[in-house]
N, C-alpha and C. Protein backbone atom coordinates (compact mmCIF):
# COMPACT_ATOMS: atom_id res chain seq x y z
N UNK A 1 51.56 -84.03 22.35
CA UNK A 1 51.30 -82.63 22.08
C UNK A 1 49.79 -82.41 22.22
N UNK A 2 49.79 -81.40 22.81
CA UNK A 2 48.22 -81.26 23.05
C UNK A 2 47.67 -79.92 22.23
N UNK A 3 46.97 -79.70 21.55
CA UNK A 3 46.09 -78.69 20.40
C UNK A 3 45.45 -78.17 21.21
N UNK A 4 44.95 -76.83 20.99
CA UNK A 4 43.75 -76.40 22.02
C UNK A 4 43.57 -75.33 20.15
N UNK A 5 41.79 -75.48 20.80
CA UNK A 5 41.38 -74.92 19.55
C UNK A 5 40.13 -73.80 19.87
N UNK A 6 40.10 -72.55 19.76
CA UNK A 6 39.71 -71.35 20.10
C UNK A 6 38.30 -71.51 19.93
N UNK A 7 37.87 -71.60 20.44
CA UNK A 7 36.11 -71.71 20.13
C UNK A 7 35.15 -70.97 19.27
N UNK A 8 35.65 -69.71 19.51
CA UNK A 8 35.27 -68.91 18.30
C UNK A 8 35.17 -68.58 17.38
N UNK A 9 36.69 -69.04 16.67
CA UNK A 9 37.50 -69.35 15.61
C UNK A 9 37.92 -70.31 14.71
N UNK A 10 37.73 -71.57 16.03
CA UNK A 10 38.32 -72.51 15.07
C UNK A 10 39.34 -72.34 14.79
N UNK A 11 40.59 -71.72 15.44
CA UNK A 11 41.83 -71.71 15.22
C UNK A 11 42.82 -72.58 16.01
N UNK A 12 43.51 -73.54 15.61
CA UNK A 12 44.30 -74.14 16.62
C UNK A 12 45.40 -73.91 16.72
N UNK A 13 45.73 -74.03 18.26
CA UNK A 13 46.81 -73.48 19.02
C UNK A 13 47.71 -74.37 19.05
N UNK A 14 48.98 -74.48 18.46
CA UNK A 14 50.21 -75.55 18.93
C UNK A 14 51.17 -75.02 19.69
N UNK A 15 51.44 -75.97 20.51
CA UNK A 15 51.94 -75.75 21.65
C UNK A 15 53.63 -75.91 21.41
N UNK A 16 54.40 -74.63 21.40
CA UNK A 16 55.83 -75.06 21.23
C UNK A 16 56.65 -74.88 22.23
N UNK A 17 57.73 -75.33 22.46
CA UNK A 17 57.84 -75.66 23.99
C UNK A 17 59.24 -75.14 23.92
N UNK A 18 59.48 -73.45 24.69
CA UNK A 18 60.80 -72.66 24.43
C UNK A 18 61.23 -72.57 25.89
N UNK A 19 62.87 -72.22 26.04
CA UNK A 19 63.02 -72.02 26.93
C UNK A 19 62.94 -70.77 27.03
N UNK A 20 63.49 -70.19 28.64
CA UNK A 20 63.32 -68.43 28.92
C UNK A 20 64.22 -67.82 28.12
N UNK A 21 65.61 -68.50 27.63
CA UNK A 21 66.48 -68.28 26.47
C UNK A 21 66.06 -67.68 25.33
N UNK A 22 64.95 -68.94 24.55
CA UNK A 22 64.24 -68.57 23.34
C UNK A 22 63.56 -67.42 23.73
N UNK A 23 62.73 -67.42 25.08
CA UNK A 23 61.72 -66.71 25.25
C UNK A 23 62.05 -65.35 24.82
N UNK A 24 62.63 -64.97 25.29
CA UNK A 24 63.32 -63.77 25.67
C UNK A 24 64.22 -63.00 24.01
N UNK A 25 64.71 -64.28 23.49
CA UNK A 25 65.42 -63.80 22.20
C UNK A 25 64.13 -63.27 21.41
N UNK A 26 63.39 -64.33 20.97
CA UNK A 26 61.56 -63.86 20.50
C UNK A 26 61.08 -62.88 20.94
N UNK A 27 61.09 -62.40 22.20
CA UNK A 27 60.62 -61.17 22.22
C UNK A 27 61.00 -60.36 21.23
N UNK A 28 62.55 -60.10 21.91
CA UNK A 28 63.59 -59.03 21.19
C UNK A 28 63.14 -59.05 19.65
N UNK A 29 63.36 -60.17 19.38
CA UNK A 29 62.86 -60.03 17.99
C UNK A 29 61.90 -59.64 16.99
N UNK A 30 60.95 -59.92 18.04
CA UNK A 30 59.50 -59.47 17.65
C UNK A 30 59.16 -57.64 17.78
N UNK A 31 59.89 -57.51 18.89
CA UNK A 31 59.80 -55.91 19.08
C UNK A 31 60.24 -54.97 18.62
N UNK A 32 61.75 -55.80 17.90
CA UNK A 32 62.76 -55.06 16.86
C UNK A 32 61.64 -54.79 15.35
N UNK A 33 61.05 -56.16 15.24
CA UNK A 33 60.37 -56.02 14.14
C UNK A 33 59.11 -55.00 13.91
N UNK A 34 58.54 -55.34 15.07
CA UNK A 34 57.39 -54.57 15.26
C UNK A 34 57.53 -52.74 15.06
N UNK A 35 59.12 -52.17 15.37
CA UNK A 35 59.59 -51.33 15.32
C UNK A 35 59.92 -51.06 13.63
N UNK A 36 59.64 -51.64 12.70
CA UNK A 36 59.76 -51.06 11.56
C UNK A 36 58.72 -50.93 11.05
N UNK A 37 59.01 -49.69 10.11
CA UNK A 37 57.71 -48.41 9.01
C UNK A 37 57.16 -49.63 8.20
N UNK A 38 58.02 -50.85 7.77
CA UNK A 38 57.79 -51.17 6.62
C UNK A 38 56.62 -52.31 6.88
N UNK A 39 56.81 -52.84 8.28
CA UNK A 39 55.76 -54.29 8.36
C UNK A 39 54.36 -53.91 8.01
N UNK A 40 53.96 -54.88 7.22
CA UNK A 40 52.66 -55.19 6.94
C UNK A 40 51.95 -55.26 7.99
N UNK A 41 50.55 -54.31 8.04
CA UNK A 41 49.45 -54.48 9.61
C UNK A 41 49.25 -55.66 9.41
N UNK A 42 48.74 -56.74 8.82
CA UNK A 42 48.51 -57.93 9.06
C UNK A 42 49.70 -58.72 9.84
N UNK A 43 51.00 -58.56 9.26
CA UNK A 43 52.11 -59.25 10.27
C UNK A 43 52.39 -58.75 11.45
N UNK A 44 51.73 -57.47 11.30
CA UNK A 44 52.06 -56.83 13.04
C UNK A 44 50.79 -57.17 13.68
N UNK A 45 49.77 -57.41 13.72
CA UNK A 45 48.70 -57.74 14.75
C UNK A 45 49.36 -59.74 14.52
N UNK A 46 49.82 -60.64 13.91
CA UNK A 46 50.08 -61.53 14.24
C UNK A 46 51.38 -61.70 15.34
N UNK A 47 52.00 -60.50 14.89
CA UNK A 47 53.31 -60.50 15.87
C UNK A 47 53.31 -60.12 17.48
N UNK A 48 52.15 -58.90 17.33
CA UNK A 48 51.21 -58.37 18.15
C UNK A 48 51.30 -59.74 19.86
N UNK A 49 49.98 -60.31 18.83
CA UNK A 49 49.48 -61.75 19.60
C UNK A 49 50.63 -62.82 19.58
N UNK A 50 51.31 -62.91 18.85
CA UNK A 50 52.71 -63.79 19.35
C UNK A 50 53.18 -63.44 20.70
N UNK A 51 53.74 -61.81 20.99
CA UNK A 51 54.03 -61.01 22.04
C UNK A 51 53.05 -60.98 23.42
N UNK A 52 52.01 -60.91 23.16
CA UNK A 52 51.29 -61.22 23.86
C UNK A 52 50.97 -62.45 24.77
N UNK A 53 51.03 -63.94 23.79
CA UNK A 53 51.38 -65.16 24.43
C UNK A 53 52.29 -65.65 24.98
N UNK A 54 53.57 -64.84 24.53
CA UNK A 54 54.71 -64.96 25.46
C UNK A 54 54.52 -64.43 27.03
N UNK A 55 53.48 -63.95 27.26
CA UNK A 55 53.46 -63.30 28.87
C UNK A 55 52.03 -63.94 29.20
N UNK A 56 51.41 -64.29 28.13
CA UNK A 56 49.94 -65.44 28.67
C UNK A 56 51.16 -66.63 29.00
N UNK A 57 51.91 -67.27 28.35
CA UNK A 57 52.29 -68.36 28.97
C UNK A 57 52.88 -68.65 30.44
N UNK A 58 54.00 -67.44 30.46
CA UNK A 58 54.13 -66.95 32.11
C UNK A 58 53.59 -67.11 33.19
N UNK A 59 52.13 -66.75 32.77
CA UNK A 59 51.00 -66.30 33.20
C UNK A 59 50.21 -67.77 33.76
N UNK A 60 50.07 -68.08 32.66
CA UNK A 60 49.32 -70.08 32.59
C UNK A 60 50.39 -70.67 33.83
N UNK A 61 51.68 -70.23 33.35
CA UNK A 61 52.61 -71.42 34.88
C UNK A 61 52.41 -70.97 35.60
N UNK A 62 52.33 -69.67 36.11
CA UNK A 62 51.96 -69.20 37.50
C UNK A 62 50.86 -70.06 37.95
N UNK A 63 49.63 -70.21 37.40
CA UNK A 63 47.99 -70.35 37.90
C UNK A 63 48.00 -71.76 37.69
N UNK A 64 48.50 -72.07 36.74
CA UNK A 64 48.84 -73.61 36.94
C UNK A 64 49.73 -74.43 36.37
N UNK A 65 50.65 -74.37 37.23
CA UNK A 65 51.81 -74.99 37.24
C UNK A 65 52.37 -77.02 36.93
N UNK A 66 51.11 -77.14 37.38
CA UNK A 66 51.57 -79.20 37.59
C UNK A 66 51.29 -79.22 35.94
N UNK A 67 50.46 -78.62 34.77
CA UNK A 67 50.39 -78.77 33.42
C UNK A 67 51.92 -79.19 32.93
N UNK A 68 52.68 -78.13 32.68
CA UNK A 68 54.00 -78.14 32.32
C UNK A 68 54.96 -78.75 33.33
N UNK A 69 54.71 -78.67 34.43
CA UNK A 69 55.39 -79.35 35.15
C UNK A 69 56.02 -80.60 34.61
N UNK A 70 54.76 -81.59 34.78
CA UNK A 70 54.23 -82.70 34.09
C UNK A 70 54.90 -83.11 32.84
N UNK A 71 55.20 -82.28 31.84
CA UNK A 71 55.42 -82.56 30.66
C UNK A 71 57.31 -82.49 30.45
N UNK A 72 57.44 -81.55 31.38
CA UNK A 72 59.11 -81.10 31.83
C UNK A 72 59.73 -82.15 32.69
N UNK A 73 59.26 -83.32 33.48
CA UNK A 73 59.57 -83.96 34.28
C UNK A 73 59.51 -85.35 33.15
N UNK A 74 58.46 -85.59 32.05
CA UNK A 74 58.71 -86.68 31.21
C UNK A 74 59.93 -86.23 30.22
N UNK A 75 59.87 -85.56 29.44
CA UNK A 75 60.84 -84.98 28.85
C UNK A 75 62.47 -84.50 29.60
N UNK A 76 62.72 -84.51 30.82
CA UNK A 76 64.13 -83.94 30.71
C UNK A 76 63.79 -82.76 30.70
N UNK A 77 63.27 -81.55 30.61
CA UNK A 77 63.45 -80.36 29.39
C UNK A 77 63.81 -79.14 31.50
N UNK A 78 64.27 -77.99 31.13
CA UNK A 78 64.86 -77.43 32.03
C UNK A 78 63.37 -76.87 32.79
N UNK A 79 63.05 -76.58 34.20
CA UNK A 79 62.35 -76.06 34.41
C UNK A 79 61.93 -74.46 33.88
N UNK A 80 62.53 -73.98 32.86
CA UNK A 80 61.94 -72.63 32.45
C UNK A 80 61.58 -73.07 30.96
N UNK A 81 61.32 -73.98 30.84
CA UNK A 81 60.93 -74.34 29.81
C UNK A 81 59.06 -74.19 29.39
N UNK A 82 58.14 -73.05 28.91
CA UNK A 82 57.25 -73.36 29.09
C UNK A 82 56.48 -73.02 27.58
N UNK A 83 55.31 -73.95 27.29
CA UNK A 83 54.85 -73.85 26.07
C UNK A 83 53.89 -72.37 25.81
N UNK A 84 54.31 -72.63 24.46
CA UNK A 84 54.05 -70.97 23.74
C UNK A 84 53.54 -71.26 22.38
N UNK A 85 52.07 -71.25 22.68
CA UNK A 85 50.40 -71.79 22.31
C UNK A 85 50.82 -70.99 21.06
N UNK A 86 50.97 -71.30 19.70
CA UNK A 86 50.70 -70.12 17.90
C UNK A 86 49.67 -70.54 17.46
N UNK A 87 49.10 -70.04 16.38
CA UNK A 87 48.55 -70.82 15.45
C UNK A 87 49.62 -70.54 14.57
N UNK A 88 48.93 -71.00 13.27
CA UNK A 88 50.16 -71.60 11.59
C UNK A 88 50.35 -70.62 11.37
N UNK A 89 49.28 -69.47 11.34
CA UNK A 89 49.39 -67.67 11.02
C UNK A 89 50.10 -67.22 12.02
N UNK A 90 50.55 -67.10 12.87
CA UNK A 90 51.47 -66.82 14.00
C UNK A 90 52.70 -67.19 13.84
N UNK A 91 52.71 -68.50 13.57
CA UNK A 91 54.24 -68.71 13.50
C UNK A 91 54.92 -68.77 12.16
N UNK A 92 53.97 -68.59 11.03
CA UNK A 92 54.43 -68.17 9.95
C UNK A 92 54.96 -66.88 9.85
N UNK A 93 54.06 -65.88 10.87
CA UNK A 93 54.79 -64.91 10.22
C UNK A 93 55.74 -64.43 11.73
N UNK A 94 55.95 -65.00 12.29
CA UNK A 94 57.09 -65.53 13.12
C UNK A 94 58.58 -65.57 12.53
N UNK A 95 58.46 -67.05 11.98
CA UNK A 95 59.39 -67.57 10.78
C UNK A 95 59.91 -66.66 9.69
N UNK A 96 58.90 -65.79 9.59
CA UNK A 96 59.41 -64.94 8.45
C UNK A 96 59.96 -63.65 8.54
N UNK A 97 60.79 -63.63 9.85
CA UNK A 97 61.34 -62.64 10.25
C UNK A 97 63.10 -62.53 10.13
N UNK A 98 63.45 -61.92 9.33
CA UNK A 98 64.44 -62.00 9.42
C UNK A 98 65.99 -61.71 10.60
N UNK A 99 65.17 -60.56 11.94
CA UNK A 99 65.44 -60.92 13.08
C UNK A 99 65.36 -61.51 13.68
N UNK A 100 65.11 -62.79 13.13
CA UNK A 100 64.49 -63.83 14.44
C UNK A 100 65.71 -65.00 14.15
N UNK A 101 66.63 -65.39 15.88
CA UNK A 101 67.74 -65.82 15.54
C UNK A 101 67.60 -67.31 15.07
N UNK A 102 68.74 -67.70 14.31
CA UNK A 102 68.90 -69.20 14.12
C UNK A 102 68.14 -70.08 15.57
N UNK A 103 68.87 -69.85 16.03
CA UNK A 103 68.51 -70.93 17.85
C UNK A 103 66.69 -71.27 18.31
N UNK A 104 66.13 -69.64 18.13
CA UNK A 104 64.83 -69.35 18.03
C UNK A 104 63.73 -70.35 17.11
N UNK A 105 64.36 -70.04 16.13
CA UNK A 105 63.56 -70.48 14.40
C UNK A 105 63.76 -72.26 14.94
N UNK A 106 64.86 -72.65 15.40
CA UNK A 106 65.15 -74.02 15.00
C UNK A 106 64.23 -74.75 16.58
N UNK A 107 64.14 -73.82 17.72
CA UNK A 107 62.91 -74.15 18.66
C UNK A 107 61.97 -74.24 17.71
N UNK A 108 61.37 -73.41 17.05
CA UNK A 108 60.39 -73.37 16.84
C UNK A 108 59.86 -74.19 15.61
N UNK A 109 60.70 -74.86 15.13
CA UNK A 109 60.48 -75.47 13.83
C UNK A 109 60.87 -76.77 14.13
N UNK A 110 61.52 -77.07 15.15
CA UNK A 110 62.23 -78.74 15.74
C UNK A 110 61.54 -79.62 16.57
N UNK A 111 62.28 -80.05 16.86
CA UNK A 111 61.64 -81.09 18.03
C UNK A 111 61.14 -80.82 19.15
N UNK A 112 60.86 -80.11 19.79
CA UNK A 112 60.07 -79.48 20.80
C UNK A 112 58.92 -78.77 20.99
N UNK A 113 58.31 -78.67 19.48
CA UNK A 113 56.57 -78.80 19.34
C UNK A 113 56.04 -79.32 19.35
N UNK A 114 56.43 -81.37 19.42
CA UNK A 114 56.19 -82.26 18.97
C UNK A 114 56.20 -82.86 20.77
């Protein structure tokens, strides 16, 4: 697993490794959420930038591709499989969504961050 840590911040990035399946359910989820009166601005600018890295990661395989490649070819894992950089504040309040499906949560909390 490789960390990348924001320079500015000092925030580190873990790398969790979803398919376009997850990808795609996380969105939904995030946007459903983002769609309610009640969320806290602090969980919506984290959910915000969750949403956001889901289309930076896209983005990263396009421009460079042999990274994940690489990591999908040791692992087995399907070619749409690509990592989706959080920090702990990100995927906490990720996790703490109650739209967010079983299948999703258990990417994101299992063996494939690791």
């Amino acid at each position: 697993m490789t960390m990348v840590s924001e320079p500015s911040t000092g925030v580190v990035l873990v790398p969790h490794w979803l398919s376009a399946v997850d990808r795609a359910a996380l969105a939904a989820s995030l946007e459903a959420a983002l769609a309610r009166p009640d969320l806290p601005a602090s969980t919506r600018d984290r959910l915000v930038d969750v949403l956001t890295e889901l289309h930076v990661a896209r983005a990263r395989d396009v421009v460079w591709p042999s990274s994940a490649a690489r990591v999908r070819l040791v692992t087995g894992w399907d070619t749409d499989t690509l990592p989706v950089r959080l920090s702990a504040m990100e995927l906490a309040c990720t996790l703490s969504l109650p739209e967010l499906p079983a299948a999703v949560r258990a990417a994101l909390t299992g063996g494939r961050s690791a």
